[in-house]
C-alpha atoms as a PDB file:
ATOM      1  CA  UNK A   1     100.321  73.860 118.039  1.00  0.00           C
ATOM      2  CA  UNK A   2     101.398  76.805 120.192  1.00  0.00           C
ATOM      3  CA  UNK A   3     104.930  76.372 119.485  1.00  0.00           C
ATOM      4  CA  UNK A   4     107.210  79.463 119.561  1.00  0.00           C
ATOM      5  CA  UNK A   5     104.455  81.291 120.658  1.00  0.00           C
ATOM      6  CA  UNK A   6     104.437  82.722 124.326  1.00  0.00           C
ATOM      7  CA  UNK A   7     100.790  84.404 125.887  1.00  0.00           C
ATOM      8  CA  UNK A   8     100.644  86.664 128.886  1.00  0.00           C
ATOM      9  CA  UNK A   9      97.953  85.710 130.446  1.00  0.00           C
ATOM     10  CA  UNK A  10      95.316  88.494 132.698  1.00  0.00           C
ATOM     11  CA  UNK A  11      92.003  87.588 134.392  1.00  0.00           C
ATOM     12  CA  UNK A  12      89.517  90.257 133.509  1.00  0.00           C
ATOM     13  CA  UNK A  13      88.462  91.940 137.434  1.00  0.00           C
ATOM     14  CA  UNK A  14      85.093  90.065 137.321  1.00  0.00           C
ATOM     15  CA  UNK A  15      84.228  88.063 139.745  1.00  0.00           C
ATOM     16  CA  UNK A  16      82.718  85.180 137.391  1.00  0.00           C
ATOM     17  CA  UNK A  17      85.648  84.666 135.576  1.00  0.00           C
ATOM     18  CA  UNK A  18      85.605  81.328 132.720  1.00  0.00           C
ATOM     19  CA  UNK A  19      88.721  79.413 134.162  1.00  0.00           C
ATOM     20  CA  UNK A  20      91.780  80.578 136.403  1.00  0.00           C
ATOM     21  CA  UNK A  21      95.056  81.874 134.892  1.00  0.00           C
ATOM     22  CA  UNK A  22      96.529  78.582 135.780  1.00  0.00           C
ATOM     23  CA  UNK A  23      94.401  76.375 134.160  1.00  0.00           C
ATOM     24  CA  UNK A  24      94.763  78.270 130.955  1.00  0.00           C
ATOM     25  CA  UNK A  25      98.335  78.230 131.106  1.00  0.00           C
ATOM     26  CA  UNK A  26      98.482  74.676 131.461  1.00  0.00           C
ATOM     27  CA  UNK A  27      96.377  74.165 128.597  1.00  0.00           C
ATOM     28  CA  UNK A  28      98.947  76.251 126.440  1.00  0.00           C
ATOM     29  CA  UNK A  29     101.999  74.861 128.106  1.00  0.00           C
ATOM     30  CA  UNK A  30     100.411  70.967 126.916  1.00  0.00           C
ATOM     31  CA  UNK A  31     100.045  72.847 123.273  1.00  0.00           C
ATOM     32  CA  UNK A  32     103.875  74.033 123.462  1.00  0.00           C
ATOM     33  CA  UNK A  33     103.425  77.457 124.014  1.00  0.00           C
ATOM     34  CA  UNK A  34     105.060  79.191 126.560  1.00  0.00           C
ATOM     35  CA  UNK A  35     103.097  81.936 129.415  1.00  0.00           C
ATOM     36  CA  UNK A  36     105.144  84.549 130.806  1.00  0.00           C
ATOM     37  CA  UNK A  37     104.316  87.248 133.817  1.00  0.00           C
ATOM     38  CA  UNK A  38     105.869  90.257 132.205  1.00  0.00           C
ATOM     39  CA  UNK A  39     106.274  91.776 128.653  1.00  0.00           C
ATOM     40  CA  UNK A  40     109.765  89.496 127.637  1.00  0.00           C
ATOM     41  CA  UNK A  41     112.638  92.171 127.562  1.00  0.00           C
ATOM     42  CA  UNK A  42     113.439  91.585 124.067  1.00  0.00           C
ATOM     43  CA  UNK A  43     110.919  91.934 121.607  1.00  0.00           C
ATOM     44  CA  UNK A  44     108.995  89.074 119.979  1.00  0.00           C
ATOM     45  CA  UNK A  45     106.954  88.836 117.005  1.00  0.00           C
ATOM     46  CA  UNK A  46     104.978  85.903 118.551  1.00  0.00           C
ATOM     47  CA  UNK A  47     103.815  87.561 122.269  1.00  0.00           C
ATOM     48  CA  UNK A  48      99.946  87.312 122.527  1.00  0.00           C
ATOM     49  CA  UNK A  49      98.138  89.512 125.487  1.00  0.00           C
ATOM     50  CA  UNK A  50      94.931  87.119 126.171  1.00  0.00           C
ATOM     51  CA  UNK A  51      92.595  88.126 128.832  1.00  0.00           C
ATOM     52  CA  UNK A  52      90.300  85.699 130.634  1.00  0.00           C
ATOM     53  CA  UNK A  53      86.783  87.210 130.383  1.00  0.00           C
ATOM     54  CA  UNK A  54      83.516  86.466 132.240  1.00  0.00           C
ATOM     55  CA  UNK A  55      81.955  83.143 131.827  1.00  0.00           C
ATOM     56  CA  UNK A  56      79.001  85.045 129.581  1.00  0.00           C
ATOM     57  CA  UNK A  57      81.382  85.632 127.263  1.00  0.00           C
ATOM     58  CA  UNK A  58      81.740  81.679 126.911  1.00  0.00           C
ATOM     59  CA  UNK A  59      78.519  81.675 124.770  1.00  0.00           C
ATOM     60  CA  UNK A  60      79.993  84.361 122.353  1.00  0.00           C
ATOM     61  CA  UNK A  61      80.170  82.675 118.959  1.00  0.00           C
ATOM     62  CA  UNK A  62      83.662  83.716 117.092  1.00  0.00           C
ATOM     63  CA  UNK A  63      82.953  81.703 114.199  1.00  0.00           C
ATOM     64  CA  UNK A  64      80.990  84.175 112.540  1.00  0.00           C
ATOM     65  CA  UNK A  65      83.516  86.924 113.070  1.00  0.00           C
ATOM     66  CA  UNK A  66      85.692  87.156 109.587  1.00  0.00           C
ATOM     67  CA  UNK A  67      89.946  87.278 110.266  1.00  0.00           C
ATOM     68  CA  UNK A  68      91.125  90.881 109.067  1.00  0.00           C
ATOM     69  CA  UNK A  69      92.395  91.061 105.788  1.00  0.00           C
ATOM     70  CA  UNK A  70      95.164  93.751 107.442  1.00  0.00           C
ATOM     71  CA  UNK A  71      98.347  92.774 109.352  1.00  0.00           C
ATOM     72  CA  UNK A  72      97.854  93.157 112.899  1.00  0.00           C
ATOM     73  CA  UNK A  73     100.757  93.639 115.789  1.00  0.00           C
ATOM     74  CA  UNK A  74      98.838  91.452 118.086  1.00  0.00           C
ATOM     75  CA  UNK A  75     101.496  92.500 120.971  1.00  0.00           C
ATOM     76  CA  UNK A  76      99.190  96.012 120.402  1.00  0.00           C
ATOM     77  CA  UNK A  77      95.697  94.138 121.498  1.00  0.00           C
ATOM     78  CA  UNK A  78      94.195  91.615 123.968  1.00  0.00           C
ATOM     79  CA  UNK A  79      92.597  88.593 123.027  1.00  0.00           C
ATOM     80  CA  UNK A  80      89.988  86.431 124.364  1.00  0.00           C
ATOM     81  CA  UNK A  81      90.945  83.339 125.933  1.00  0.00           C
ATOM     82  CA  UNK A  82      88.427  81.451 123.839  1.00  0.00           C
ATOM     83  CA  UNK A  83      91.415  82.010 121.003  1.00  0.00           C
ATOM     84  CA  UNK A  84      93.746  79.519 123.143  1.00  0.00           C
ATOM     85  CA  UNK A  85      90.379  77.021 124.084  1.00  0.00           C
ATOM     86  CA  UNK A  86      89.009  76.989 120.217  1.00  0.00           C
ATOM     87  CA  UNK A  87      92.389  76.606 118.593  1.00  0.00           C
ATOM     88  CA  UNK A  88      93.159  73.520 121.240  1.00  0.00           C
ATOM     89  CA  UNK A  89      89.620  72.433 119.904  1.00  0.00           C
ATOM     90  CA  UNK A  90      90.050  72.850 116.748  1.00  0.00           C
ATOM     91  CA  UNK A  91      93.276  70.928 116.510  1.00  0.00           C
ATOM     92  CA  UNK A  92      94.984  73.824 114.978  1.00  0.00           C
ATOM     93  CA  UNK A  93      96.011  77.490 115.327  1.00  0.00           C
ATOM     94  CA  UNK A  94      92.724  80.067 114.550  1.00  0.00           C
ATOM     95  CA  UNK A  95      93.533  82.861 113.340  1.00  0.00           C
ATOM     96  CA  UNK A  96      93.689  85.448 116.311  1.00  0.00           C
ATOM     97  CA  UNK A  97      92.192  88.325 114.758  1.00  0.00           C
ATOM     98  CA  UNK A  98      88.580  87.257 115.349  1.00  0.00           C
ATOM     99  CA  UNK A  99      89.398  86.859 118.450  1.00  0.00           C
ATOM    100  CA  UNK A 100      90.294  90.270 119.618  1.00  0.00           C
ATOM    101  CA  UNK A 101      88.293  92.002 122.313  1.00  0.00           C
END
C-alpha cells in the first residue's frame, strides 16, 4: 500500500499524544513504506511530513473533508497521522490532501 513512499514521522509537543513515533512507523513499515529521521538528501516526489497529534484529534472526522482539486507538493505540508491509520483501514491509499493539518 505504502510502497515507494517514505514518511518522516514528528510527535506534536503534547503531552497526550495518539500513539508513539514507533508504533506508527511500524504500521507503515508492515504497509511497505519506508520512515526516515531526516529530509532524504536527494529529492523525492513521494516524502510525506506526518505529525502525530493529540489523542482529541482522534475523533476528528476526515471523511467529510473533500481532496483538493489542485496539485499539492505534499513535501511543503504536514499531515495527520490519521492519513497513515485510515488508509491502513481502508485497505488502500486516501488521498492525503484531506488530511493536511
Amino acid at each position: 500500500m505504502f510502497s515507494g513512499i517514505i514518511v518522516i514521522i514528528e510527535e506534536d509537543s503534547i503531552n497526550d499524544i495518539a500513539m508513539k513515533k514507533l508504533e506508527l512507523s511500524k504500521l507503515i513499515a508492515r504497509a511497505g513504506g519506508t520512515t526516515l529521521n531526516a529530509i532524504p538528501t536527494n529529492s523525492s516526489k513521494n516524502v510525506y511530513y506526518v505529525k502525530i497529534l493529540g489523542s482529541q484529534e482522534v475523533s476528528q472526522d476526515y471523511s467529510k473533508k473533500k481532496p483538493s482539486a489542485k496539485k499539492i507538493n505534499f513535501a511543503n505540508y504536514y499531515l495527520s497521522h490519521r492519513w497513515i491509520i485510515d488508509s491502513i483501514s481502508s485497505h488502500m491509499l486516501l488521498d492525503p490532501s484531506i488530511y493536511i493539518i
